[in-house]
Protein backbone atom coordinates (compact mmCIF):
# COMPACT_ATOMS: atom_id res chain seq x y z
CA UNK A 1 19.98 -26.19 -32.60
CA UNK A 2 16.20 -24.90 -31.96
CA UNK A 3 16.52 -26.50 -28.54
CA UNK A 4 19.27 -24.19 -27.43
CA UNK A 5 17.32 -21.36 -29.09
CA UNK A 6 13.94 -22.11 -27.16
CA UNK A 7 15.89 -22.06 -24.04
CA UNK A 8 17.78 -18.98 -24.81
CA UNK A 9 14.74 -17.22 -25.27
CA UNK A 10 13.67 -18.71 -22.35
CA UNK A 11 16.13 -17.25 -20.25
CA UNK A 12 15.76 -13.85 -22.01
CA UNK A 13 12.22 -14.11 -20.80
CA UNK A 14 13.05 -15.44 -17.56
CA UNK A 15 15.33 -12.47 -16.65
CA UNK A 16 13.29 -9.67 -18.37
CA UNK A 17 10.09 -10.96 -15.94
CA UNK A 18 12.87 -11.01 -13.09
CA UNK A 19 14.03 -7.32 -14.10
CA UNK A 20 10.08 -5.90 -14.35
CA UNK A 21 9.13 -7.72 -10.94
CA UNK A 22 12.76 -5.91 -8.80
CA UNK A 23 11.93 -2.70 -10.02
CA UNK A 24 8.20 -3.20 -9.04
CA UNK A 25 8.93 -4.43 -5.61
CA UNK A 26 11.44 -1.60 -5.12
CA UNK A 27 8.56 1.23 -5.95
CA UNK A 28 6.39 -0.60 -3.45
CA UNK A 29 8.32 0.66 -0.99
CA UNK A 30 6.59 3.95 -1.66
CA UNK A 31 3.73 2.64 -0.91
CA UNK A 32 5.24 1.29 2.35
CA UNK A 33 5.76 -2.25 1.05
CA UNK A 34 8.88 -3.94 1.76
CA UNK A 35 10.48 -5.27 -1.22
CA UNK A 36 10.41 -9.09 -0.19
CA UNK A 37 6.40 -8.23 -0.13
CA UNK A 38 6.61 -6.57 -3.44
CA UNK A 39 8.57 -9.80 -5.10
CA UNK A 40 5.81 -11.71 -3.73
CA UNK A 41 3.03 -9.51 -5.34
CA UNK A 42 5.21 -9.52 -8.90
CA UNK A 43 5.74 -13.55 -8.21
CA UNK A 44 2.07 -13.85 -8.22
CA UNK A 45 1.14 -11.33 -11.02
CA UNK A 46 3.48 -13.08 -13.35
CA UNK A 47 1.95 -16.76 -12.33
CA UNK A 48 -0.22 -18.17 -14.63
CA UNK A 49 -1.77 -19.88 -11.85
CA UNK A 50 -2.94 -19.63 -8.47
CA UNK A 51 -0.25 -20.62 -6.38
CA UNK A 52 0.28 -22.33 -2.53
CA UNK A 53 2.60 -20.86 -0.20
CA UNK A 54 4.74 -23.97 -0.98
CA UNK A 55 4.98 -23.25 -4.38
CA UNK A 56 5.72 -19.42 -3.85
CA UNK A 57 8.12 -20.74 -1.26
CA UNK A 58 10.18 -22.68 -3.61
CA UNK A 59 9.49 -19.74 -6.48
CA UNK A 60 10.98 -17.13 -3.79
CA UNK A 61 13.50 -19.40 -1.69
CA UNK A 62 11.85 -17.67 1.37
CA UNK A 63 10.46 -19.19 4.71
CA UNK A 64 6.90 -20.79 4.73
CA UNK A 65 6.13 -18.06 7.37
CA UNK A 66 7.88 -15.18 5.54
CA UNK A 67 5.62 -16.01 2.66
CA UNK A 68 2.49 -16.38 4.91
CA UNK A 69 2.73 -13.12 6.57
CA UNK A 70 3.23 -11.69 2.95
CA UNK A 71 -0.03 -12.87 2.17
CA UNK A 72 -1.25 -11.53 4.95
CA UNK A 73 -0.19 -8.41 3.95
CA UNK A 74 -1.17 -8.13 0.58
CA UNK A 75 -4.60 -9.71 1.20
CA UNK A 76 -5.19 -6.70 3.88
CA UNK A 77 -3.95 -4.19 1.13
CA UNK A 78 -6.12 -6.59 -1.25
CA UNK A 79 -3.36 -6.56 -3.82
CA UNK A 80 -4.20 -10.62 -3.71
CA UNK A 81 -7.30 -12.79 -2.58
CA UNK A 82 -7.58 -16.12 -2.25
CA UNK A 83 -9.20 -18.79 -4.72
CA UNK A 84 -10.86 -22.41 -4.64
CA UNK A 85 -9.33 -24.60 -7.32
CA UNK A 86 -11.75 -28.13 -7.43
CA UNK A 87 -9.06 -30.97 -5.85
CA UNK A 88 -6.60 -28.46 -4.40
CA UNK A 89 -6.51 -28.96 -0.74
CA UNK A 90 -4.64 -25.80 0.58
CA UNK A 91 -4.94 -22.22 0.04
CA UNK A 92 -4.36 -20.75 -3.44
CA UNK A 93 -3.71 -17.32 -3.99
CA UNK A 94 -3.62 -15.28 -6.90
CA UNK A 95 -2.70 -11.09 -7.63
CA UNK A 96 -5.18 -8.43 -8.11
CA UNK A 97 -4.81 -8.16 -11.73
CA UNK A 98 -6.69 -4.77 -11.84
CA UNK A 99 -3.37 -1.87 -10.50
CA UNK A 100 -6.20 0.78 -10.93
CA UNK A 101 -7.83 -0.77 -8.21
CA UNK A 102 -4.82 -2.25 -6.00
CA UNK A 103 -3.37 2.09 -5.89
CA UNK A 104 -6.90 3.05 -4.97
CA UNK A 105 -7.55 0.36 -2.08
CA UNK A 106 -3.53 0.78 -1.02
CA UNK A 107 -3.64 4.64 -1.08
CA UNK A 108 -6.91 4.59 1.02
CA UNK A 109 -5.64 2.34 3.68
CA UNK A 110 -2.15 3.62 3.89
CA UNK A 111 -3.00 7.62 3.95
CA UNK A 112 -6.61 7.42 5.59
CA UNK A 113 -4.68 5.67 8.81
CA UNK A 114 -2.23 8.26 8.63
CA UNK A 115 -4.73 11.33 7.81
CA UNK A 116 -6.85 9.84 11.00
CA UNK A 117 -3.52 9.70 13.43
CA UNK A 118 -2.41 13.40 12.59
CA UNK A 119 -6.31 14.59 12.95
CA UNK A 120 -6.36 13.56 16.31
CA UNK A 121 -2.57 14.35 16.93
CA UNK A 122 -3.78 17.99 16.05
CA UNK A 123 -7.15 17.41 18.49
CA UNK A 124 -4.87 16.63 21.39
CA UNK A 125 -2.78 19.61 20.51
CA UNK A 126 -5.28 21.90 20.18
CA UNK A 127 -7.19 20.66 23.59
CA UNK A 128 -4.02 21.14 25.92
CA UNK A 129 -2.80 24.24 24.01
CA UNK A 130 -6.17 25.66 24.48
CA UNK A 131 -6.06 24.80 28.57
CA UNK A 132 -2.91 26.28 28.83
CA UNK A 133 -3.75 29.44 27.30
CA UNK A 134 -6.13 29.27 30.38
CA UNK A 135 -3.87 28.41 32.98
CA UNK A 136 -0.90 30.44 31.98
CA UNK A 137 -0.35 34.23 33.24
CA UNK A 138 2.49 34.05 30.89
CA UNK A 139 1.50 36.68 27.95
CA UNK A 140 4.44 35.54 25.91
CA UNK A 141 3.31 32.15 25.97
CA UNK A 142 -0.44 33.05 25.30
CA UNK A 143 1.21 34.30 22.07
CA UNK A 144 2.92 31.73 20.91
CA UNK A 145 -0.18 28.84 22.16
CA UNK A 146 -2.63 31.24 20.12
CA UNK A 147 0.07 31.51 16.66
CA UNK A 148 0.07 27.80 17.23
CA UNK A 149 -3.55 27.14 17.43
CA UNK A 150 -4.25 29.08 14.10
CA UNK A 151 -1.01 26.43 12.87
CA UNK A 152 -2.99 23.80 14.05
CA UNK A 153 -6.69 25.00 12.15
CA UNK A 154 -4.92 25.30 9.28
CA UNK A 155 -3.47 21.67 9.86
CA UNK A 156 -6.81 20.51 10.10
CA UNK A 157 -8.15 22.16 7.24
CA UNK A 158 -5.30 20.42 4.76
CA UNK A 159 -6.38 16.97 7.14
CA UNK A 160 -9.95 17.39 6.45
CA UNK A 161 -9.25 18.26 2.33
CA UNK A 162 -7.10 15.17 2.18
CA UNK A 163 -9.93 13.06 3.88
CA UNK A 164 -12.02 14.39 0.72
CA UNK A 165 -9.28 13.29 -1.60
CA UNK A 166 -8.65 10.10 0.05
CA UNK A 167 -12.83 9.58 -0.79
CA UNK A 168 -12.39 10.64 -4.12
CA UNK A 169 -9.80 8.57 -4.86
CA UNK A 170 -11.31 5.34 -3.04
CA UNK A 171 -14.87 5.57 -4.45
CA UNK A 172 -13.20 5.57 -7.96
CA UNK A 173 -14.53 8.75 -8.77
CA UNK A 174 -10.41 9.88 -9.33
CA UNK A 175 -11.08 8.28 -12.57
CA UNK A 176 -13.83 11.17 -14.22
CA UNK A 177 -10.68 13.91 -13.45
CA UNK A 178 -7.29 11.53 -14.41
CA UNK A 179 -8.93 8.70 -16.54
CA UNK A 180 -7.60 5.21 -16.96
CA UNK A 181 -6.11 4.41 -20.25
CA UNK A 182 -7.73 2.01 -22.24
């Protein structure tokens, strides 16, 4: 009778892990993770052991690639790294067990690409509204390019305050204003 208890609870466990890591990879996707990734990174957080791409292969029932380019991904985010384990001949990976310092590193890289794109978007903008004001004898226009430019500085301005925050938030300093719980 214990027997079929143990693995009763065992399956309880088994699909209460499952449950946590679904809803985690489907919130990743706010972070612009796709949710085969984020099974990956919950896969990994919930291993008690570094694993191979094999064994997170057979864990996953996913391609050898699809797992590999996974890896890639979260190693770039540096939601994983990779470990030595004396005897093991290929690659081991485990998760970033720190989350605190996963958001910070994935929040940088996602919104400091994007910040960077739409601050030179706005450069552009500004540039070739600012030659056509030139160019143009068309007072309407002039108008509208010069409402626009003052659109665009204050564009910048949020750009430029969200660079700041991005800093803030990658240098760990976030943590003085919105602590960590203990």
């Amino acid at each position: 009778m214990k027997e079929k208890e143990h693995v009763k609870d065992w399956e309880v466990y088994e699909d209460t892990t499952e449950r946590f890591i679904q809803g985690v990879a489907k919130n990743m996707t706010l972070y612009g993770i796709t949710p085969s990734i984020g099974r990956l990174y919950g896969t990994l957080y919930f291993s008690d052991e570094p694993m191979t791409l094999d064994d997170m292969t057979e864990a996953l029932k996913m391609s050898k690639t699809s797992m590999s380019t996974g890896i890639r991904s979260l190693e770039e985010m540096r939601m994983v790294q990779s470990t030595f384990k004396k005897g093991v001949r290929k690659d081991l990976y485990q998760s970033e067990e720190d989350w605190y310092k996963s958001f910070t590193s994935l929040f940088g890289i996602r919104w400091k690409t994007h910040t960077n794109r739409n601050i030179e978007e706005a450069k552009d903008a500004v540039l070739t509204l600012n030659r056509l004001y030139e160019e143009t004898e068309d007072e309407k226009l002039k108008e509208k390019i010069t409402a626009d430019l003052e659109r665009l500085h204050y564009a910048t301005e949020y750009y430029q305050w969200l660079e700041r925050l991005i800093e803030v938030i990658e240098s760990g300093e976030i943590f003085k204003y919105v602590p960590k719980e203990e």
